[in-house]
PDB file of N, CA and C in Angstrom:
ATOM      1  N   UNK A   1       5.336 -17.029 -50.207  1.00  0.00           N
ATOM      2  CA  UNK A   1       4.565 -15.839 -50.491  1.00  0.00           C
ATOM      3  C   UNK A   1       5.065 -15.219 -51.788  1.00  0.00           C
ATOM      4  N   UNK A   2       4.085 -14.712 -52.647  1.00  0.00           N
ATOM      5  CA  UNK A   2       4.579 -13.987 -53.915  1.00  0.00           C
ATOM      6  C   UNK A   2       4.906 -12.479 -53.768  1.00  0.00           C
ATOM      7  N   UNK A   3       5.792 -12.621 -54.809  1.00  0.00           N
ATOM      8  CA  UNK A   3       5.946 -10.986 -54.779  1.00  0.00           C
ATOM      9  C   UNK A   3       5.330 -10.453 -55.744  1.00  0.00           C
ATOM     10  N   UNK A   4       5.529  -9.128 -55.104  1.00  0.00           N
ATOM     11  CA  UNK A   4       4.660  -8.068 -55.823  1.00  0.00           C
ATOM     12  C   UNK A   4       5.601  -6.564 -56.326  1.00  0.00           C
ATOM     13  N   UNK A   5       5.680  -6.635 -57.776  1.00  0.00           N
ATOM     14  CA  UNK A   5       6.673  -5.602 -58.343  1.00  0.00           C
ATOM     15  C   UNK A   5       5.773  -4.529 -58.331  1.00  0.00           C
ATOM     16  N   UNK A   6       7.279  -3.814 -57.413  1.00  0.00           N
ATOM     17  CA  UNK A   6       6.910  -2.093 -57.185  1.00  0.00           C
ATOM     18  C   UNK A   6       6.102  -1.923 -58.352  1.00  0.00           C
ATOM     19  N   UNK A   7       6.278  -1.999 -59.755  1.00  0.00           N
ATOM     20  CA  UNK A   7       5.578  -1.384 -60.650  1.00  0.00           C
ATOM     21  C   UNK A   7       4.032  -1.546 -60.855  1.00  0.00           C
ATOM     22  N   UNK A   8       3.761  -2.540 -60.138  1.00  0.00           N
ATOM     23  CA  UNK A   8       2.453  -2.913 -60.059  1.00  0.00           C
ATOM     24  C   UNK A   8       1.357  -2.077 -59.248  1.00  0.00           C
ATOM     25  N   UNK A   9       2.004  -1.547 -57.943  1.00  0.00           N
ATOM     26  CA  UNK A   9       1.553  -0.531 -56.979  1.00  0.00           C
ATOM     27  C   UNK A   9       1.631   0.896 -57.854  1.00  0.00           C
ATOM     28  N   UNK A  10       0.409   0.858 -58.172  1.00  0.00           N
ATOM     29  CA  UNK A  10      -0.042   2.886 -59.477  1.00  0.00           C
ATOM     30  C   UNK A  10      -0.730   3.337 -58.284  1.00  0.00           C
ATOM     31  N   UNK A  11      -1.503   3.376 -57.202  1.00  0.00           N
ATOM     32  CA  UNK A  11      -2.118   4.189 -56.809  1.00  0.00           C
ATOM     33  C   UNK A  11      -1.742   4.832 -55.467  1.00  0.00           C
ATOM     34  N   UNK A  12      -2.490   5.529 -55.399  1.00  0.00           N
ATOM     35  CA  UNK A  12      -2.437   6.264 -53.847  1.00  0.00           C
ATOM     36  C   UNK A  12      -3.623   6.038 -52.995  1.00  0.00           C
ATOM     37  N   UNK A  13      -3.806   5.551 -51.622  1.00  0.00           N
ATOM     38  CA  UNK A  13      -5.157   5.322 -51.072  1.00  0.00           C
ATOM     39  C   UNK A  13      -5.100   6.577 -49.899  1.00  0.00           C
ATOM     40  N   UNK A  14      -6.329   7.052 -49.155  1.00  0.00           N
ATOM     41  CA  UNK A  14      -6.044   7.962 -47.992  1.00  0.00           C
ATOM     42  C   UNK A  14      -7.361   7.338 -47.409  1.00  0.00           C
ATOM     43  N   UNK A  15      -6.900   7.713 -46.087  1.00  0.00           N
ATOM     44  CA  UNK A  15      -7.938   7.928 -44.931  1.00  0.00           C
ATOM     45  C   UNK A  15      -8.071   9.267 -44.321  1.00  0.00           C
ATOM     46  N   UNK A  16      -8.812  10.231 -44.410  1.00  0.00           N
ATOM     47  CA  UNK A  16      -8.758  11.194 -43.608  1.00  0.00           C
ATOM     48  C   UNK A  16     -10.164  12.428 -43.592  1.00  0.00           C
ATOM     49  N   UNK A  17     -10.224  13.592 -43.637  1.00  0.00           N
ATOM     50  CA  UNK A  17     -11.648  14.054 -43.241  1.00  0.00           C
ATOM     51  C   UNK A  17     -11.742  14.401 -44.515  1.00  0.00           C
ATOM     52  N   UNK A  18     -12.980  14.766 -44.080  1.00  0.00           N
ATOM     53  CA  UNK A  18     -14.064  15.096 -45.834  1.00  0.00           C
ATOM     54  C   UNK A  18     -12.791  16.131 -46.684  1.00  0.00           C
ATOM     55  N   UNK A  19     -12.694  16.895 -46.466  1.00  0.00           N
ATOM     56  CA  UNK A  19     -11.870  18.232 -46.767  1.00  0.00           C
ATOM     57  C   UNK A  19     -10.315  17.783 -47.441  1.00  0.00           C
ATOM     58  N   UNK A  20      -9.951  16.898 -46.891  1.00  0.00           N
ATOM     59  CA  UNK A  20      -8.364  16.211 -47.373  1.00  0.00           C
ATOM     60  C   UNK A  20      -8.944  15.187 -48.201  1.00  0.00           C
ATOM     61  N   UNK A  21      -9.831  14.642 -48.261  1.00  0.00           N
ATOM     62  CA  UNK A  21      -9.820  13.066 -49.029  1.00  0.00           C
ATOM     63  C   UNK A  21     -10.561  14.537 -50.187  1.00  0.00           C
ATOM     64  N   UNK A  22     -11.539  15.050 -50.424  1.00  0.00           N
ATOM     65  CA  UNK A  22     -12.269  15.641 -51.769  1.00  0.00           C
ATOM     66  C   UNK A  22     -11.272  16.627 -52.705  1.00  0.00           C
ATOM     67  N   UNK A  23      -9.987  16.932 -51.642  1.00  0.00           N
ATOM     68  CA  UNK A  23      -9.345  17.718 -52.244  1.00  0.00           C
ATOM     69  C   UNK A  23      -8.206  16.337 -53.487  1.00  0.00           C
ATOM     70  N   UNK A  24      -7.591  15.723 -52.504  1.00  0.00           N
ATOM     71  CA  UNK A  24      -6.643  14.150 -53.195  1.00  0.00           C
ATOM     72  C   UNK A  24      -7.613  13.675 -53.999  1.00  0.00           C
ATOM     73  N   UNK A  25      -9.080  13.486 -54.057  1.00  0.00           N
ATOM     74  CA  UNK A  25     -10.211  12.863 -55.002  1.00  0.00           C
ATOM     75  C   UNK A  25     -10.034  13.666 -56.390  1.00  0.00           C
ATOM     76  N   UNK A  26     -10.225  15.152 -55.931  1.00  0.00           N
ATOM     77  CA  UNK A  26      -9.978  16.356 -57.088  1.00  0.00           C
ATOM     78  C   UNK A  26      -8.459  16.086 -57.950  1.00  0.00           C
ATOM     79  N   UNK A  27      -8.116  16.013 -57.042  1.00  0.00           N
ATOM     80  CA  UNK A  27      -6.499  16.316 -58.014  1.00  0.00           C
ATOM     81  C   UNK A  27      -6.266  15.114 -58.790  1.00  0.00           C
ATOM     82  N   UNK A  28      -7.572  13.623 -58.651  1.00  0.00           N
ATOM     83  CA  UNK A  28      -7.513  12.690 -59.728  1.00  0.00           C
ATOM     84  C   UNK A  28      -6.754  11.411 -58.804  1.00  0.00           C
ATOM     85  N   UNK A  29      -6.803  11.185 -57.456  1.00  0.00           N
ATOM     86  CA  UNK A  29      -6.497  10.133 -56.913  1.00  0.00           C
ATOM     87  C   UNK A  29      -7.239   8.896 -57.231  1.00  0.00           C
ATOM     88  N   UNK A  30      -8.368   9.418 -56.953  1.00  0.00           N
ATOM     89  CA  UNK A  30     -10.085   8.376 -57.050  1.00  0.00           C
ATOM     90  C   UNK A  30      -9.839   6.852 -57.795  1.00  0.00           C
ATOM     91  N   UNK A  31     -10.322   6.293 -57.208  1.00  0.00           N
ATOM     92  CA  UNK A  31     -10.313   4.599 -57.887  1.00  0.00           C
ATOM     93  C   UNK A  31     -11.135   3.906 -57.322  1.00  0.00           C
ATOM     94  N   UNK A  32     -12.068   2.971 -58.142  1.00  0.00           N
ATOM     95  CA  UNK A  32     -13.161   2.195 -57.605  1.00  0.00           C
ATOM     96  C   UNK A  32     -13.020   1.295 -58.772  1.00  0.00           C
ATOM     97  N   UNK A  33     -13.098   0.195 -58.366  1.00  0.00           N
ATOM     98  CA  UNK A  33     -12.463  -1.014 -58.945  1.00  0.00           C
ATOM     99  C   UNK A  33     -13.549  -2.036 -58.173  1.00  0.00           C
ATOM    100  N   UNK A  34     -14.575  -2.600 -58.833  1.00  0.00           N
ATOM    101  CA  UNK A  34     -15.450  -3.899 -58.506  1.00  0.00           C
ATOM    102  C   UNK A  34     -15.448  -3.583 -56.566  1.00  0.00           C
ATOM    103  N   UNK A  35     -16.317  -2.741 -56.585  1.00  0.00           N
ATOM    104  CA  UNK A  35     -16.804  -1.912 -55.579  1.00  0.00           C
ATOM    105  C   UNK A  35     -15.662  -1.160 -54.431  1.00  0.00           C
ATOM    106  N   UNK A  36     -14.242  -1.405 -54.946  1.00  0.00           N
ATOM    107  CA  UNK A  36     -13.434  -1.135 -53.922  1.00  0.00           C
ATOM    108  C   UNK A  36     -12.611  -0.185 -53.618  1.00  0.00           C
ATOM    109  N   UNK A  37     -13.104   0.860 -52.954  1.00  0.00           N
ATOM    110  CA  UNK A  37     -12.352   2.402 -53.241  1.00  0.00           C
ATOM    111  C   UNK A  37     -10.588   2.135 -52.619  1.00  0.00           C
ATOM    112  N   UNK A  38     -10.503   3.202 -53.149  1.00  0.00           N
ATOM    113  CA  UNK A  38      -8.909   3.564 -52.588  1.00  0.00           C
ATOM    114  C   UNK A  38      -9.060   4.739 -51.288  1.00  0.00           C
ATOM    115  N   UNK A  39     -10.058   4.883 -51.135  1.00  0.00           N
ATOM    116  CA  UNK A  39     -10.039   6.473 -49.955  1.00  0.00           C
ATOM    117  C   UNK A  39     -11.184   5.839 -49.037  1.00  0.00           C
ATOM    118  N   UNK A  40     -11.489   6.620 -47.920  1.00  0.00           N
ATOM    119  CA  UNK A  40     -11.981   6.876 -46.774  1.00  0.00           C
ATOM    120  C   UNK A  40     -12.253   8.455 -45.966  1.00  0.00           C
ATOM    121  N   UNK A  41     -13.774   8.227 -46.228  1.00  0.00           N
ATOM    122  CA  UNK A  41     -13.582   9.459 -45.385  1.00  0.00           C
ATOM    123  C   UNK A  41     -14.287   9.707 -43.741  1.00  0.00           C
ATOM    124  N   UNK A  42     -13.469  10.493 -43.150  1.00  0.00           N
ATOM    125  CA  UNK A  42     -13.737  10.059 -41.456  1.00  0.00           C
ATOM    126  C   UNK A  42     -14.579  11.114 -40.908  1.00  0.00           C
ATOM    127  N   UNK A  43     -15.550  10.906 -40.379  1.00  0.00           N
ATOM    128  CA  UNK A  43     -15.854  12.267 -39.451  1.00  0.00           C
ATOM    129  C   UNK A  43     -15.477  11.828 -37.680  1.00  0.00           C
ATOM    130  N   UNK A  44     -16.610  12.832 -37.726  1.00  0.00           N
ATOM    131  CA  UNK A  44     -16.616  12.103 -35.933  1.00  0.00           C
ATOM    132  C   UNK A  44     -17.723  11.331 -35.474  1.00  0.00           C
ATOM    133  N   UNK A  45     -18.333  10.444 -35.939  1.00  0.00           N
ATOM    134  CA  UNK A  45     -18.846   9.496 -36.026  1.00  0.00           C
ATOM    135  C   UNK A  45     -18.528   8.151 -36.334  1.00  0.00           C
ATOM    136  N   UNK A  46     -17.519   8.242 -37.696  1.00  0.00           N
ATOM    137  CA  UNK A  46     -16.625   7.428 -37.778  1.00  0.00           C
ATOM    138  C   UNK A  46     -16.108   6.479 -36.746  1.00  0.00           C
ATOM    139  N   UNK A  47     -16.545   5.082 -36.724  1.00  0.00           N
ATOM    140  CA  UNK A  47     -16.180   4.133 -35.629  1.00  0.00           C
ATOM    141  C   UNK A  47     -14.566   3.388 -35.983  1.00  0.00           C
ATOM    142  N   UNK A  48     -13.810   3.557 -34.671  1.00  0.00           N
ATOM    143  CA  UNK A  48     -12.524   3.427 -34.610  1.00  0.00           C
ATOM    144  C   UNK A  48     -12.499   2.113 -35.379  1.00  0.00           C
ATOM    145  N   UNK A  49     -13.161   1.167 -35.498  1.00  0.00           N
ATOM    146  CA  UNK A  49     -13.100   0.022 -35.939  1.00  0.00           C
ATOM    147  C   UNK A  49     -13.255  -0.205 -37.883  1.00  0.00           C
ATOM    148  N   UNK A  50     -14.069   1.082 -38.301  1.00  0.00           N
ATOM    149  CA  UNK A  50     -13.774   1.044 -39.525  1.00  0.00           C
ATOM    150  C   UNK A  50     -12.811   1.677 -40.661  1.00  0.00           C
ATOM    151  N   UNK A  51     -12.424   2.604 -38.982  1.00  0.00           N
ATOM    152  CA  UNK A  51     -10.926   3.342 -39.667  1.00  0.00           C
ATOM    153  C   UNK A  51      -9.949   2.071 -40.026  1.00  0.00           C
ATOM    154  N   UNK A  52      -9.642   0.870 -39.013  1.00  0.00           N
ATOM    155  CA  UNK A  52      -8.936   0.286 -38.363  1.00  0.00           C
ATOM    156  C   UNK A  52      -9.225  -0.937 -39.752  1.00  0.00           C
ATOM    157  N   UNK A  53     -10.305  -1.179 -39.909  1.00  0.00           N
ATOM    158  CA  UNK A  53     -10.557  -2.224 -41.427  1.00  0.00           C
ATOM    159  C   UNK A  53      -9.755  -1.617 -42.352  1.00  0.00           C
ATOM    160  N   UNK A  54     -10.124  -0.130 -42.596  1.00  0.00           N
ATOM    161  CA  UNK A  54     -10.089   0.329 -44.074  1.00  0.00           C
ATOM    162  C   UNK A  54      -8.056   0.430 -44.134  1.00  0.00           C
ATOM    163  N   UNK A  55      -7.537   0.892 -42.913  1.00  0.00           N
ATOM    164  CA  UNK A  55      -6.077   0.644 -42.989  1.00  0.00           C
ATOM    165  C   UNK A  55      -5.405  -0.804 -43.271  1.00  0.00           C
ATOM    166  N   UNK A  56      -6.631  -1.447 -42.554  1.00  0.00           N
ATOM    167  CA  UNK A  56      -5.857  -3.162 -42.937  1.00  0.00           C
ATOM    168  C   UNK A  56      -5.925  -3.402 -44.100  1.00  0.00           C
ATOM    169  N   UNK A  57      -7.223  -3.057 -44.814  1.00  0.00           N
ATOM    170  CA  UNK A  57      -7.547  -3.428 -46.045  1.00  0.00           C
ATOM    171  C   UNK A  57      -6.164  -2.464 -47.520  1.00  0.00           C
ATOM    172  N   UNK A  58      -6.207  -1.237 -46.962  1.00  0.00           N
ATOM    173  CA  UNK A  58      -5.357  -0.501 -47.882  1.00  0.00           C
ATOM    174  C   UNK A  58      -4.035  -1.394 -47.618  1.00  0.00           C
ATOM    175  N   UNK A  59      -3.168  -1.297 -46.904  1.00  0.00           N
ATOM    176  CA  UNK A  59      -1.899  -1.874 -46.248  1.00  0.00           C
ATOM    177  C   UNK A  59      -1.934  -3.112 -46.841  1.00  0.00           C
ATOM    178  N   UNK A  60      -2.568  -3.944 -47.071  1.00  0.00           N
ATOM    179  CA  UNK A  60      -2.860  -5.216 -47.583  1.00  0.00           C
ATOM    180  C   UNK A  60      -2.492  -5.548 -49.183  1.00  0.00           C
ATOM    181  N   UNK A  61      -3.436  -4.371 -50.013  1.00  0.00           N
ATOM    182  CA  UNK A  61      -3.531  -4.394 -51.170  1.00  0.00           C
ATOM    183  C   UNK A  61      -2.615  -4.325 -51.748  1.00  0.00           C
ATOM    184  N   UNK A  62      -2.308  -5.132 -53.226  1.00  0.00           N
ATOM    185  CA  UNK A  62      -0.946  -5.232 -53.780  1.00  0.00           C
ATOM    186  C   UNK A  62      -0.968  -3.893 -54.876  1.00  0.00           C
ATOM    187  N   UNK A  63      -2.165  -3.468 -55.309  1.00  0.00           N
ATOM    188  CA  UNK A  63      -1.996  -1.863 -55.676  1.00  0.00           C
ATOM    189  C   UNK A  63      -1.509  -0.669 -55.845  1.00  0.00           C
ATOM    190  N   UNK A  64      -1.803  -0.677 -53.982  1.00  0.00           N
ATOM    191  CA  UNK A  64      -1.360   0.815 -53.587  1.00  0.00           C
ATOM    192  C   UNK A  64       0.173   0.665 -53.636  1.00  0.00           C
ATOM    193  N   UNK A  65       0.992   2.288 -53.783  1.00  0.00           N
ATOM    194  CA  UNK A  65       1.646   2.175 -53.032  1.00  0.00           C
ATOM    195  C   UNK A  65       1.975   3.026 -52.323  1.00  0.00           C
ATOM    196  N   UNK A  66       1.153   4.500 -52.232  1.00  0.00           N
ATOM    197  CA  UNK A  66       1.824   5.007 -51.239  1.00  0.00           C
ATOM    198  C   UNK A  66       0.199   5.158 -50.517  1.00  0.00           C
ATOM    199  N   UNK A  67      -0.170   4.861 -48.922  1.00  0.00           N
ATOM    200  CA  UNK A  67      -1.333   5.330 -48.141  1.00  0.00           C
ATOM    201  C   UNK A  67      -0.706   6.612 -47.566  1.00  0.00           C
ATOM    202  N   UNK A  68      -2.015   7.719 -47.222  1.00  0.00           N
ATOM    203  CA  UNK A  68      -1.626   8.790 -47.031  1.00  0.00           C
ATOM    204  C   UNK A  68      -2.657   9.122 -45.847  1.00  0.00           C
ATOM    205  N   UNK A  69      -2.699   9.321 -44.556  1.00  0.00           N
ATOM    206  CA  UNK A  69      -3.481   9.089 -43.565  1.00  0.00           C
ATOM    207  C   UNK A  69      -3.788  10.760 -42.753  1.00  0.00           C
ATOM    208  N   UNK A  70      -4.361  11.313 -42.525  1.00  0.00           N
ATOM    209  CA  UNK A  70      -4.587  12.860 -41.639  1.00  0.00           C
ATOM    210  C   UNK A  70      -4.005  11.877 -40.200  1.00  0.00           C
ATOM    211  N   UNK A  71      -3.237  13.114 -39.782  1.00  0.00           N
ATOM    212  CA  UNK A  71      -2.311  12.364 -38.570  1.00  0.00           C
ATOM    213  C   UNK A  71      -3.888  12.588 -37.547  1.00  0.00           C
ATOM    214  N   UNK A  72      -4.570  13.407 -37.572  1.00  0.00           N
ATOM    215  CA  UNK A  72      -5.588  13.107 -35.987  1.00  0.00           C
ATOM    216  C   UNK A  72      -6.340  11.985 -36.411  1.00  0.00           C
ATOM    217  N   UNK A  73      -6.442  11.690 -37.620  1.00  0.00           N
ATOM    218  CA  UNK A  73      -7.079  10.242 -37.461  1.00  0.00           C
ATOM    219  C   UNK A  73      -6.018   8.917 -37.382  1.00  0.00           C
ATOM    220  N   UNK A  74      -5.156   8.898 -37.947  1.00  0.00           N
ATOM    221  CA  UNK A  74      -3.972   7.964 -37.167  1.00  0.00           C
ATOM    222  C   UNK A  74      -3.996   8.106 -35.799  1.00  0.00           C
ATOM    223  N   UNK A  75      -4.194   9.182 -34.810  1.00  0.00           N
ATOM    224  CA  UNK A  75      -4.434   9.151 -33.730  1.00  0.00           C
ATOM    225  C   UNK A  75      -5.284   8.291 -33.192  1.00  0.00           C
ATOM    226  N   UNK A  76      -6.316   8.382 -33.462  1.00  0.00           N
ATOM    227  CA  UNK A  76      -7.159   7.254 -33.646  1.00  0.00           C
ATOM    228  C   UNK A  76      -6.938   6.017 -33.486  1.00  0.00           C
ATOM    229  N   UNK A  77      -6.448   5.112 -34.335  1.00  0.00           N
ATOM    230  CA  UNK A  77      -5.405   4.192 -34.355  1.00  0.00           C
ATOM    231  C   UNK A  77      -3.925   4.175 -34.152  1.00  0.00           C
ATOM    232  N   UNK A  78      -3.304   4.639 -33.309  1.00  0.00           N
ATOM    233  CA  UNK A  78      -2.034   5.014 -33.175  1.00  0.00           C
ATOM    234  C   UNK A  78      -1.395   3.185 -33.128  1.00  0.00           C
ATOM    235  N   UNK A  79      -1.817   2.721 -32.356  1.00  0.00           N
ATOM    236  CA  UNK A  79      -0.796   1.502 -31.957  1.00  0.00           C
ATOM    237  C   UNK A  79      -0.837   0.880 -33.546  1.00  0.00           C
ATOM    238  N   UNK A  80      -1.688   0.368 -34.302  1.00  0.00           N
ATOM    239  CA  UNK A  80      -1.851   0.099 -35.709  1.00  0.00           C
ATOM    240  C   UNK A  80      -1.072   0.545 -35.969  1.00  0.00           C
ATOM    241  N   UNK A  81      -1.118   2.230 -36.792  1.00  0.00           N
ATOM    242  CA  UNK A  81      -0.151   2.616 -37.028  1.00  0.00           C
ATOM    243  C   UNK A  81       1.466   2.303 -36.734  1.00  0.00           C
ATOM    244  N   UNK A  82       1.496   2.779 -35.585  1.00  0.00           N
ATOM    245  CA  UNK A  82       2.866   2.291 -35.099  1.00  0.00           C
ATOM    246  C   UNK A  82       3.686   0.704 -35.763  1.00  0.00           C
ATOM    247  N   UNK A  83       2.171   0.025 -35.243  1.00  0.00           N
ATOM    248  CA  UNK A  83       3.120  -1.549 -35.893  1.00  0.00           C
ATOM    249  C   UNK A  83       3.288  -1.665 -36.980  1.00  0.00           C
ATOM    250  N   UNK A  84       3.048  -0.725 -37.931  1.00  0.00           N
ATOM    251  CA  UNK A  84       3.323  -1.148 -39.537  1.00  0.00           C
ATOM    252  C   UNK A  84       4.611  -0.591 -39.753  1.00  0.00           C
ATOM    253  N   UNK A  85       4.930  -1.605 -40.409  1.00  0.00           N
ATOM    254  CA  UNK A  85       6.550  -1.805 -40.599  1.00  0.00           C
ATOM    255  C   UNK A  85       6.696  -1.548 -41.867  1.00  0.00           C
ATOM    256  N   UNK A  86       6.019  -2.281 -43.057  1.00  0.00           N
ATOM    257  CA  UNK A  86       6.009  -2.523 -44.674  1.00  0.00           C
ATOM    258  C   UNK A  86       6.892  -1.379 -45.090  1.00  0.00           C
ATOM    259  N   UNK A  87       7.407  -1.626 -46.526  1.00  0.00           N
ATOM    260  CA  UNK A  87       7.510  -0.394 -46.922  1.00  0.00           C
ATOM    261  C   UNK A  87       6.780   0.017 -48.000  1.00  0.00           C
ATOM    262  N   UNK A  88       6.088  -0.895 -48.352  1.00  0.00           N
ATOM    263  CA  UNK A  88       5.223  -0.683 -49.436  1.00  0.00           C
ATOM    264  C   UNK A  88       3.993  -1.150 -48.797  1.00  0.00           C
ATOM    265  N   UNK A  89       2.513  -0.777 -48.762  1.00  0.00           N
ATOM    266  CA  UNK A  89       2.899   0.487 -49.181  1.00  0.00           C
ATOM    267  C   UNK A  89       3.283   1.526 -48.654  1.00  0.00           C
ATOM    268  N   UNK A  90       3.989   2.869 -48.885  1.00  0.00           N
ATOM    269  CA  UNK A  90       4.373   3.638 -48.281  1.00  0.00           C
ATOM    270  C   UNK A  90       3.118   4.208 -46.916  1.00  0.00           C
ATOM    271  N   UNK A  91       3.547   4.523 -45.818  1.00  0.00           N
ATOM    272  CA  UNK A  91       2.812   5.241 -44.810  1.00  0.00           C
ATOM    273  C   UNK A  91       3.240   6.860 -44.466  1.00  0.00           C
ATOM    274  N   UNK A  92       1.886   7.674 -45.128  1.00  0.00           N
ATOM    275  CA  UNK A  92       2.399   9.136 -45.149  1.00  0.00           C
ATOM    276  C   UNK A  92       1.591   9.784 -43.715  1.00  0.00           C
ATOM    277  N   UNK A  93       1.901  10.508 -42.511  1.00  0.00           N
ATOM    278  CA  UNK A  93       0.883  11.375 -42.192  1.00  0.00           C
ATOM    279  C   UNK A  93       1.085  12.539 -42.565  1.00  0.00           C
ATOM    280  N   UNK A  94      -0.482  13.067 -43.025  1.00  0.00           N
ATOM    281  CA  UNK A  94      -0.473  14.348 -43.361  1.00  0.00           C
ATOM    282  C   UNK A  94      -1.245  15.431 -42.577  1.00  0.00           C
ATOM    283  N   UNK A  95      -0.969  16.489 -42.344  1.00  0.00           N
ATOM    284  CA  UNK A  95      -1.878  17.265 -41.409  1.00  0.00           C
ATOM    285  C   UNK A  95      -2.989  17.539 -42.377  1.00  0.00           C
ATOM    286  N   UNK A  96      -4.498  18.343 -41.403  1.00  0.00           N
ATOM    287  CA  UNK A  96      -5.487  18.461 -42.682  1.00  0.00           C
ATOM    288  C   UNK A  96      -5.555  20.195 -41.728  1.00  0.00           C
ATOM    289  N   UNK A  97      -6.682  20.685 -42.303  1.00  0.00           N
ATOM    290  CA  UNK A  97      -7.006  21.575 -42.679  1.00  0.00           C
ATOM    291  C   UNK A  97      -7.575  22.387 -40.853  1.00  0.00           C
ATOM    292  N   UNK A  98      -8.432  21.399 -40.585  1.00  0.00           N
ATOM    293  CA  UNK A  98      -8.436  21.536 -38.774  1.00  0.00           C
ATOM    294  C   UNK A  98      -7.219  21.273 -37.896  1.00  0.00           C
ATOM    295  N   UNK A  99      -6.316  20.798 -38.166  1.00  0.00           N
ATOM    296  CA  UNK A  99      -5.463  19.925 -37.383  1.00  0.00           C
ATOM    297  C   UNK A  99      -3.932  20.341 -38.022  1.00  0.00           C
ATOM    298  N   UNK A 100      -2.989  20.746 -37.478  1.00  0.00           N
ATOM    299  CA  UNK A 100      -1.488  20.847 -38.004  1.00  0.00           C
ATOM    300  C   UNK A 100      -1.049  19.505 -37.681  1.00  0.00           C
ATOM    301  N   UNK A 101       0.062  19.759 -38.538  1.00  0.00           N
ATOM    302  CA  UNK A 101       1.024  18.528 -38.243  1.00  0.00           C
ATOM    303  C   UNK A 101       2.120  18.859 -37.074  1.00  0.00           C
ATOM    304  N   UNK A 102       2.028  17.487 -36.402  1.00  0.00           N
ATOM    305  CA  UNK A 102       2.833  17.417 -35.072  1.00  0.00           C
ATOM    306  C   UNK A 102       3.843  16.060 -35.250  1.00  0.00           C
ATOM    307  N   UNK A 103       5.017  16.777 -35.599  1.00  0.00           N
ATOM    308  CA  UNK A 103       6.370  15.768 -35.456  1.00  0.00           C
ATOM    309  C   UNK A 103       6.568  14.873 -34.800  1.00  0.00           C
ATOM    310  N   UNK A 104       6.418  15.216 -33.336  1.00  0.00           N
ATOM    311  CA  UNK A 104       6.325  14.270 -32.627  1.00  0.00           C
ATOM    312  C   UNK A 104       5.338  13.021 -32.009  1.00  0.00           C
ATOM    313  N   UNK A 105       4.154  12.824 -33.394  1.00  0.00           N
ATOM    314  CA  UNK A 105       3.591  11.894 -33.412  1.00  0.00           C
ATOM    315  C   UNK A 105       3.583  11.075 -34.459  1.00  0.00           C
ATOM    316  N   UNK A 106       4.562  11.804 -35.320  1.00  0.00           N
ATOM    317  CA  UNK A 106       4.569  10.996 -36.681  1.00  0.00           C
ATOM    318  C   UNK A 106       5.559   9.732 -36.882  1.00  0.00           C
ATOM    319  N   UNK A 107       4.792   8.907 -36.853  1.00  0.00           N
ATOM    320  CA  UNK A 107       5.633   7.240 -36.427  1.00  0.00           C
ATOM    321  C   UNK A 107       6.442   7.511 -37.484  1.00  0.00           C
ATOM    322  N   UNK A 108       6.508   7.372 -38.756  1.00  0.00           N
ATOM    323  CA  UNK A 108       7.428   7.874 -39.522  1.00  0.00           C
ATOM    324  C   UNK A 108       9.045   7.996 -38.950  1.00  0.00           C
ATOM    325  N   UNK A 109       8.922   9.397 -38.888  1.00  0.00           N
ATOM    326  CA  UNK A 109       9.435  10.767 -38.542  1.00  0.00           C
ATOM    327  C   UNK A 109      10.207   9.934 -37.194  1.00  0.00           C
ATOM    328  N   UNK A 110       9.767   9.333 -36.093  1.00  0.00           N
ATOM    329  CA  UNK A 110      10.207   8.645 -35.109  1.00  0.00           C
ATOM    330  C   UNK A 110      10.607   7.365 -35.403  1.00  0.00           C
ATOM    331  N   UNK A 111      10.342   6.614 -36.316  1.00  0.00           N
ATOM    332  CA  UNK A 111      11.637   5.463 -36.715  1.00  0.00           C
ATOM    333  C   UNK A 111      12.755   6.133 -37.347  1.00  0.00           C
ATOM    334  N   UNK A 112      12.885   7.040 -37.962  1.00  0.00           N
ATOM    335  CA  UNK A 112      13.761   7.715 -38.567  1.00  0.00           C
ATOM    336  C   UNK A 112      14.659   8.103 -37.673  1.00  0.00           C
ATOM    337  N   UNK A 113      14.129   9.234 -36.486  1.00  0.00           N
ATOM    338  CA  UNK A 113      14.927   9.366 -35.472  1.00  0.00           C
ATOM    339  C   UNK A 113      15.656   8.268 -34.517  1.00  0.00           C
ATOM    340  N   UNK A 114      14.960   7.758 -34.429  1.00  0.00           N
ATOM    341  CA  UNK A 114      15.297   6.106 -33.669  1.00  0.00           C
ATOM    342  C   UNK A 114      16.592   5.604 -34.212  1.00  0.00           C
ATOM    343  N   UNK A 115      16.735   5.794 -35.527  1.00  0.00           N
ATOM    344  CA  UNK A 115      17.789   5.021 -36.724  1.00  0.00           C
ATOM    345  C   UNK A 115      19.042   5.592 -36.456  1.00  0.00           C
ATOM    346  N   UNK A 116      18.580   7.288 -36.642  1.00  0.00           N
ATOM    347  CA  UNK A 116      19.775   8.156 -36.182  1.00  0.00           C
ATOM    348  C   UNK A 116      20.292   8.571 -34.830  1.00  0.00           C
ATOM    349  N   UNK A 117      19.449   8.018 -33.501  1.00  0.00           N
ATOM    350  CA  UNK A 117      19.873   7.749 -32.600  1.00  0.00           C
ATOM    351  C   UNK A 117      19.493   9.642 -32.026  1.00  0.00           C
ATOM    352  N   UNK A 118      18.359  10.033 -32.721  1.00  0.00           N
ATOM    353  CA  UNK A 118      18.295  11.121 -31.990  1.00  0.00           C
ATOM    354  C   UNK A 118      17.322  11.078 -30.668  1.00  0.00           C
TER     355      UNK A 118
END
C-alpha cells in the first residue's frame, strides 16, 4: 500500500446539518473537485445509509485531513464511527447549533480516556 504525505491532506471535509456545514462552507472550507464535494449536509430525511457512504468516502480520501462530523449525526452512525481507528484523517465531533456537545459520546474523547485508564 502507498503512502500518503501528511502534506498532501489541505482540506477539511464535514458531515453535519444545514446550519454547521453553511457556516464551515462560509469561512472558505468548500471544495468540489470533478464532481466531488468535501461536505454533507444532513437533515432528517437524510438516509442512515448516505451518511454512512459519505463517511466512507471522506475517511478514504487521501486529501482530507481533518473530517469534522455534528456528534447527533455520528449518532446516527455510532458503531462506524467508533471503528475508525486512522489517524488521518483526523475524526472531530462537533456539537451544532440544536444539539450540545456530550463527552460522553465522543469516541474520541473515550479512546483517550481508555489510554489514561480513566
Amino acid at each position: 500500500m502507498a503512502t500518503v504525505n501528511p502534506k498532501d491532506r489541505t482540506l477539511l471535509a464535514v458531515i453535519g446539518d444545514e446550519d454547521s456545514v453553511t457556516g464551515l462552507l462560509l469561512a472558505g472550507i468548500g471544495n468540489v473537485d470533478n464532481n466531488k464535494k468535501n461536505f454533507l449536509i444532513v437533515d432528517a430525511k437524510t438516509q442512515t445509509s448516505v451518511i454512512e457512504a459519505a463517511f466512507q468516502e471522506f475517511t478514504e480520501r487521501k486529501d482530507i485531513a481533518i473530517l469534522l462530523i455534528n456528534q447527533h449525526v455520528a449518532e446516527r452512525i455510532r458503531p462506524t464511527v467508533d471503528r475508525y481507528q486512522a489517524a488521518f484523517p483526523a475524526l472531530l465531533e462537533i456539537p451544532s447549533k440544536e444539539h450540545p456537545y456530550d463527552p460522553a459520546k465522543d469516541s474520541v474523547l473515550k479512546r483517550v480516556q481508555k489510554l489514561r485508564g480513566d
